[in-house]
N, C-alpha and C. Protein backbone atom coordinates (compact mmCIF):
# COMPACT_ATOMS: atom_id res chain seq x y z
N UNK A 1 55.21 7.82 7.43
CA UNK A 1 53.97 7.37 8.00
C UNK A 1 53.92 5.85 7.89
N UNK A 2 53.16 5.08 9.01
CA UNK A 2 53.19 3.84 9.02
C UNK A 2 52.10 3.45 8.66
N UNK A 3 51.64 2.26 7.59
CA UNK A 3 50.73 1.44 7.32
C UNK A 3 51.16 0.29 7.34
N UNK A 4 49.32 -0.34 7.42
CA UNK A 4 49.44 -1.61 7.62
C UNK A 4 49.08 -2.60 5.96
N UNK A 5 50.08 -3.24 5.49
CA UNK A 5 49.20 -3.97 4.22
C UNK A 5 48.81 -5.54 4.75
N UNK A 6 47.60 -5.59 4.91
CA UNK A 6 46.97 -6.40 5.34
C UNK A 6 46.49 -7.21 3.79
N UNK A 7 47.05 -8.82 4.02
CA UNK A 7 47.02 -10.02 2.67
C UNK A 7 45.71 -10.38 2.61
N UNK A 8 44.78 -10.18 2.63
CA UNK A 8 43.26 -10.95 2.56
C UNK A 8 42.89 -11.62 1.42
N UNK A 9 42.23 -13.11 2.30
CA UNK A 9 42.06 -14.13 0.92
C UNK A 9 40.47 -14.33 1.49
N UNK A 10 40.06 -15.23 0.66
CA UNK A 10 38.52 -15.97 1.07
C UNK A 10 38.77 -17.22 0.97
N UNK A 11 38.24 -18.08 1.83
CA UNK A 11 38.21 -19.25 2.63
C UNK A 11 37.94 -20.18 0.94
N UNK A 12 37.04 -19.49 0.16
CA UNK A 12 36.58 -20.31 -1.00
C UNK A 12 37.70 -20.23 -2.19
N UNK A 13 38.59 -19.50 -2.12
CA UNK A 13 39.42 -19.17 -3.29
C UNK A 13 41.07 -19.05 -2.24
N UNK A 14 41.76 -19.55 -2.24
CA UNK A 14 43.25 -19.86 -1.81
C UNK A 14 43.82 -18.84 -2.18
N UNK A 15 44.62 -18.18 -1.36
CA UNK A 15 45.61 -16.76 -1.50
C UNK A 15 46.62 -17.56 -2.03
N UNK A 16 47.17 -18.55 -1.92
CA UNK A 16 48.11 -19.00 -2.88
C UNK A 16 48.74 -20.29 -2.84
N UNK A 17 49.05 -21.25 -3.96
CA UNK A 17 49.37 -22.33 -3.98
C UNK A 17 48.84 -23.01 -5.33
N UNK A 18 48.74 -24.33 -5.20
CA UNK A 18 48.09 -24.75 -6.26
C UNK A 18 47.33 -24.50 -6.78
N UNK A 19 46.15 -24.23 -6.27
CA UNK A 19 44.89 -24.21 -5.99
C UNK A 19 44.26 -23.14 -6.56
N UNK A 20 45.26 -22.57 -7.50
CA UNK A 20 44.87 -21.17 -8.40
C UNK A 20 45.39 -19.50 -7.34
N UNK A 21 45.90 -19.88 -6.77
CA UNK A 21 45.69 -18.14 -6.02
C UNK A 21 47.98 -18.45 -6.49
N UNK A 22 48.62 -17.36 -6.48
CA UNK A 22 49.39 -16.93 -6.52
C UNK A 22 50.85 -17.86 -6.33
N UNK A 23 51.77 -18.23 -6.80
CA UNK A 23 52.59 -19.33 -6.39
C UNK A 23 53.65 -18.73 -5.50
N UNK A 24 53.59 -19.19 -4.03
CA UNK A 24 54.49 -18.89 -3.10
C UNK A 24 55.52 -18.29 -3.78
N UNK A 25 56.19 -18.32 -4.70
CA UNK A 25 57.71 -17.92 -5.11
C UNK A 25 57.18 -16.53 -5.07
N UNK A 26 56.21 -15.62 -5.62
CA UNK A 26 55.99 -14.47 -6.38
C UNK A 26 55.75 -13.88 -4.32
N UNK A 27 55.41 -14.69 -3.59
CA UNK A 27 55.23 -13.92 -2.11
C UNK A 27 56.52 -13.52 -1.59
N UNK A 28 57.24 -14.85 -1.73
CA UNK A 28 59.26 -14.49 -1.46
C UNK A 28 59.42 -13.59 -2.29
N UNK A 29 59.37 -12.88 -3.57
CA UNK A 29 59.96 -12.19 -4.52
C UNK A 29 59.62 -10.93 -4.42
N UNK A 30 58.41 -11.00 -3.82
CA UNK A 30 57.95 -9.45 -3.24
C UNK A 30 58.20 -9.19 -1.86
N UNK A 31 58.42 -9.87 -1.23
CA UNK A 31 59.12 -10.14 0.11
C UNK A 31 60.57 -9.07 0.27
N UNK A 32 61.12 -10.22 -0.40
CA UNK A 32 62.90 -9.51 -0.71
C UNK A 32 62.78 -8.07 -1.59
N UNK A 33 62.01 -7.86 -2.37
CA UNK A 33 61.83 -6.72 -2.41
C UNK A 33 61.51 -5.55 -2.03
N UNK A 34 60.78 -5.89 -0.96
CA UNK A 34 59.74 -4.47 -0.41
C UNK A 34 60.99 -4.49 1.05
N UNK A 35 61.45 -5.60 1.34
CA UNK A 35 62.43 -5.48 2.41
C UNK A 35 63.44 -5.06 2.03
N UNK A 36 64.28 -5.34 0.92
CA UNK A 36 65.60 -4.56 0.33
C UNK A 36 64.81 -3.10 -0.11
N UNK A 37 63.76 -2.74 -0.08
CA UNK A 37 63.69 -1.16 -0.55
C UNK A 37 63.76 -0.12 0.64
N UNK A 38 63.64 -1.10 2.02
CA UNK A 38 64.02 -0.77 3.44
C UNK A 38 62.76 0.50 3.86
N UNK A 39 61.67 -0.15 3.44
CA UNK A 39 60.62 0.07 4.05
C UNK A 39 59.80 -0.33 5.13
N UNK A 40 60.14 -2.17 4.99
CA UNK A 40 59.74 -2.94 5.87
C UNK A 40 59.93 -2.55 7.68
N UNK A 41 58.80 -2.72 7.93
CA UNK A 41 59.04 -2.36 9.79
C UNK A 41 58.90 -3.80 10.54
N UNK A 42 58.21 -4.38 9.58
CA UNK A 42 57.73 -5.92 10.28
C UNK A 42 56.76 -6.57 9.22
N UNK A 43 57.17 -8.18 9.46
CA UNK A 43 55.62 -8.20 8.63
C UNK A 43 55.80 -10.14 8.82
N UNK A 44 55.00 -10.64 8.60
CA UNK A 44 54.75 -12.11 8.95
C UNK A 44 53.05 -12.97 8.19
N UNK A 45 53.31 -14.33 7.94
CA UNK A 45 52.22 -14.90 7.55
C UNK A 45 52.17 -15.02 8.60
N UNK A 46 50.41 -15.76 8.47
CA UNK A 46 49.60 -15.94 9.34
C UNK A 46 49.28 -17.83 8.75
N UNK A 47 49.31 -18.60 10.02
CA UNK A 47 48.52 -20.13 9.51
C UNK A 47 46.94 -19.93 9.29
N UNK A 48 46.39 -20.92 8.45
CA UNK A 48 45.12 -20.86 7.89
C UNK A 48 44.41 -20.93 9.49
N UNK A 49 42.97 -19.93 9.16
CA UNK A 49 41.65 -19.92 9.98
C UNK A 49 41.63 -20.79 10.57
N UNK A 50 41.80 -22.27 10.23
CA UNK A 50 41.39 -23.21 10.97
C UNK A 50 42.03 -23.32 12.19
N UNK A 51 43.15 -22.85 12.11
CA UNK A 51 44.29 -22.83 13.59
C UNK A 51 43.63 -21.92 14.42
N UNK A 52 42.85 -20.94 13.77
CA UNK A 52 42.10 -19.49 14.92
C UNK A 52 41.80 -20.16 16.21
N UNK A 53 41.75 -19.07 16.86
CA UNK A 53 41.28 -19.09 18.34
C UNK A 53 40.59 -17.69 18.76
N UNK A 54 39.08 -18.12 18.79
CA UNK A 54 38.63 -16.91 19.14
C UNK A 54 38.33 -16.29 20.71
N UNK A 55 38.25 -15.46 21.28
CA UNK A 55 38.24 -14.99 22.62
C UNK A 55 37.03 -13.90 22.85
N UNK A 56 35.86 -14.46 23.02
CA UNK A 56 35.03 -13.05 22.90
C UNK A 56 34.21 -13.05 24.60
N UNK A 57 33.78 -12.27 25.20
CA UNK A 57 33.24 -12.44 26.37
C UNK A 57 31.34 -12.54 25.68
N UNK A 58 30.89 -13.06 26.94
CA UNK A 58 29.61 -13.72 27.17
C UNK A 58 28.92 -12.05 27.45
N UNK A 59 27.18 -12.51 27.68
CA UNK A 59 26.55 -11.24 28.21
C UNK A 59 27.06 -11.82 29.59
N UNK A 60 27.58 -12.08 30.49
CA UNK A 60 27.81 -12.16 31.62
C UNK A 60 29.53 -11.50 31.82
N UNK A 61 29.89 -11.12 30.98
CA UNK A 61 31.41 -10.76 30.96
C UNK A 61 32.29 -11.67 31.20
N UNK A 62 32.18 -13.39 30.93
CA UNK A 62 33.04 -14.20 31.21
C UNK A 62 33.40 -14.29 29.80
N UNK A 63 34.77 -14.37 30.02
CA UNK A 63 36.14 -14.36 28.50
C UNK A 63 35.69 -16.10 28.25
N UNK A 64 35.44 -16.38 26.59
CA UNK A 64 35.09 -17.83 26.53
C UNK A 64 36.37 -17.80 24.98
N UNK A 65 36.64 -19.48 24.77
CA UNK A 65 37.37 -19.31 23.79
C UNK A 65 37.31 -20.57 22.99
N UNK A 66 36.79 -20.14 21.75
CA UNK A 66 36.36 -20.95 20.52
C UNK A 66 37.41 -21.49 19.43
N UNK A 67 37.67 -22.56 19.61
CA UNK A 67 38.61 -23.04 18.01
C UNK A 67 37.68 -22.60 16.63
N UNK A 68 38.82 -22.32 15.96
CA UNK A 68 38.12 -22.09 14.76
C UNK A 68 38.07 -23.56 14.20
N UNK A 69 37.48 -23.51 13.06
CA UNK A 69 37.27 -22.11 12.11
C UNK A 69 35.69 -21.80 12.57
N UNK A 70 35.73 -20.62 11.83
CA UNK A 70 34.54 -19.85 12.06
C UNK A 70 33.45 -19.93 10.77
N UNK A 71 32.44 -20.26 11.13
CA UNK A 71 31.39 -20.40 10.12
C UNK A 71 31.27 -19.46 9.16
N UNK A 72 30.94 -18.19 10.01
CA UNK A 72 31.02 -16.32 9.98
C UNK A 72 31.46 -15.99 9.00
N UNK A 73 33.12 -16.34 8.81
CA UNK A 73 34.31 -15.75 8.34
C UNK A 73 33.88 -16.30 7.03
N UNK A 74 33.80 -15.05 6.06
CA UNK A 74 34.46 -15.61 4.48
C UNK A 74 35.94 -14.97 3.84
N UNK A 75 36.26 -13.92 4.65
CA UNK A 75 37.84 -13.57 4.42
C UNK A 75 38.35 -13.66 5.58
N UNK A 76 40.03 -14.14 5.29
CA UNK A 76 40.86 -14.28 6.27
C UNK A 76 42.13 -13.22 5.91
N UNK A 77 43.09 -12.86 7.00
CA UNK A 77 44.04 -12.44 6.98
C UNK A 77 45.38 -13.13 6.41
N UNK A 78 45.83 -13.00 6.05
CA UNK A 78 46.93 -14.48 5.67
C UNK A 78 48.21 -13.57 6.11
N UNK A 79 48.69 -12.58 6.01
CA UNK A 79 49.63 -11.96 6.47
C UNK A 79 49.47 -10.78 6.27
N UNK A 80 50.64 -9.61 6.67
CA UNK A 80 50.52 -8.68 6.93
C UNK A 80 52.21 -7.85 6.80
N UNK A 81 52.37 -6.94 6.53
CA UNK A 81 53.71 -6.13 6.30
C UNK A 81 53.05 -4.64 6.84
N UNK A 82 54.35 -4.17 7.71
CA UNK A 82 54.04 -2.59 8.45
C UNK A 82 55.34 -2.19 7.72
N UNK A 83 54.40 -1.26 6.83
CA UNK A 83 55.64 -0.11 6.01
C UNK A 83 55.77 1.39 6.78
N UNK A 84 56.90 1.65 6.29
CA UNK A 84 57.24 3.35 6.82
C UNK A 84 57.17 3.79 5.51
N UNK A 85 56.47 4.68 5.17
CA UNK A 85 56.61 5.43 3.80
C UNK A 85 56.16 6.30 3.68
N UNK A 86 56.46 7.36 3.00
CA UNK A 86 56.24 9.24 2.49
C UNK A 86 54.83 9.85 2.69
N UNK A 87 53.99 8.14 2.61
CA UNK A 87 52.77 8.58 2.47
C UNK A 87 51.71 7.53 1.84
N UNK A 88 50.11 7.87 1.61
CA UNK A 88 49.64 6.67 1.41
C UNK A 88 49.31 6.34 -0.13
N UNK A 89 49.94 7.19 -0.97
CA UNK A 89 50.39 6.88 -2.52
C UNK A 89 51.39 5.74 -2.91
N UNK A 90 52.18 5.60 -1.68
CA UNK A 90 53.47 4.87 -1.73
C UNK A 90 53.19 3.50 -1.55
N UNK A 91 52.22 3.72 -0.31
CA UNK A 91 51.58 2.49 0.28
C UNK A 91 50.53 1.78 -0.72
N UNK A 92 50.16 2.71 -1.64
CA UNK A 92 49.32 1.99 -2.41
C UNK A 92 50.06 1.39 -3.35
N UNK A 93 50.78 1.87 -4.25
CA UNK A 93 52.17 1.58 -4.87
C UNK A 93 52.70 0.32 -4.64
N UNK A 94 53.08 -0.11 -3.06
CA UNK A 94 53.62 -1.85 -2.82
C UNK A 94 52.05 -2.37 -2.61
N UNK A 95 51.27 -1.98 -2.13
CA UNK A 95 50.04 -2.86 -2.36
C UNK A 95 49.91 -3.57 -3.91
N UNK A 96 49.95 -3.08 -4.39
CA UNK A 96 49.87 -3.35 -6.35
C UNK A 96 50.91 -4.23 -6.54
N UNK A 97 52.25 -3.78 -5.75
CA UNK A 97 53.12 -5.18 -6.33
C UNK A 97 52.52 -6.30 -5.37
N UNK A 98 52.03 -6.49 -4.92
CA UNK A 98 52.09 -7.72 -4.06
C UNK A 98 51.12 -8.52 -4.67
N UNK A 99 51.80 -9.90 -4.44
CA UNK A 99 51.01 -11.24 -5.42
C UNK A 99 49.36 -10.87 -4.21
N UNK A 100 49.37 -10.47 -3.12
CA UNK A 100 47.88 -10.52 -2.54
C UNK A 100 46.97 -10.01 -3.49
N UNK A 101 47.15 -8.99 -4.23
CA UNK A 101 46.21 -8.07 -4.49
C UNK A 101 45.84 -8.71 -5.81
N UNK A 102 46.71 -10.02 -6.69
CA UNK A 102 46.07 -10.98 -7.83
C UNK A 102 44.79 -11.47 -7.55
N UNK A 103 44.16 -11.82 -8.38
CA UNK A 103 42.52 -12.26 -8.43
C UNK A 103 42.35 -13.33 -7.12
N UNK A 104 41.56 -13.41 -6.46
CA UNK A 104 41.60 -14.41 -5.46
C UNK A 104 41.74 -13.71 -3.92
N UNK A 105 42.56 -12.87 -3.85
CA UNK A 105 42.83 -11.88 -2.86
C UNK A 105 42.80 -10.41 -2.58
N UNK A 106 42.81 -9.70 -1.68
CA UNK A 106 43.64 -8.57 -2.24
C UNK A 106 44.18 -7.76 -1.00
N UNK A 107 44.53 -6.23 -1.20
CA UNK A 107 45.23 -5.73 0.11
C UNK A 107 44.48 -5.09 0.78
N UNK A 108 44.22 -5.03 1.99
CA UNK A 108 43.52 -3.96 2.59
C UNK A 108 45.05 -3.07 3.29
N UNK A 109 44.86 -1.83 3.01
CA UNK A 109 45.59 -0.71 3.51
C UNK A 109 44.88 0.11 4.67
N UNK A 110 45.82 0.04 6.27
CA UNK A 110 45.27 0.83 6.89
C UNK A 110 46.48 1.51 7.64
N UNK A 111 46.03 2.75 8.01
CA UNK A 111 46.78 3.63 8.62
C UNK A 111 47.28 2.97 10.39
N UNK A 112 48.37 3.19 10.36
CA UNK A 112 48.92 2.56 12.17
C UNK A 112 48.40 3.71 13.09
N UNK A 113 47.81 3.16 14.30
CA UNK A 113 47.56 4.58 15.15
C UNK A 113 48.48 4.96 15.72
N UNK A 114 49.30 6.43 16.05
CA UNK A 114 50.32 6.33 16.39
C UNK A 114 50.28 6.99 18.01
N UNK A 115 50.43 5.40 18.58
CA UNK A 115 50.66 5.42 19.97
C UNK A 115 51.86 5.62 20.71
């Protein structure tokens, strides 16, 4: 079964770097790991909110499109990994190793729809 582990940080507390959230090395180290356990289907960071681009239509149905960042937003996505695994015990399992889920961040786990 495929899930999604989705990295979520808050705009006020840094998913990782100096700045107290997690030191890049521990993201590579779980990286090479969850990919050498040959679970990995895909997975990629994301650049900070501020790069966003939002696309939402008007009450008139015209598509309009907003630079971020967004006022709105207090969590962001920072990356994301699509696992194949037995099931969603497993999936919870690499959620826990991952530096996301240290204080500051954590994982949201969701099921892939299968289209």
């Amino acid at each position: 079964m495929k899930y999604a582990l989705l990295l979520m940080g808050r705009i006020d507390d840094p998913l990782c770097g100096e700045d107290g959230g997690p030191d890049p090395e521990e993201f590579f180290a779980f990286d090479r790991e969850i990919t050498d356990a040959g679970v990995v289907v895909t997975s990629f960071a994301l650049e900070d909110p501020e790069q966003a681009v939002k696309v939402e239509s008007t009450a008139t149905s015209d598509r309009i499109a907003t630079p971020g960042p967004f006022a709105e937003v207090r969590e962001f996505v920072g990356g994301t990994y699509i696992i194949d695994v037995e099931g969603i015990d497993e999936a919870i399992a690499w959620a826990k190793k991952s530096p996301g889920s240290l204080p500051g961040g954590h994982v949201e786990i969701r099921p892939v729809a299968p289209y």
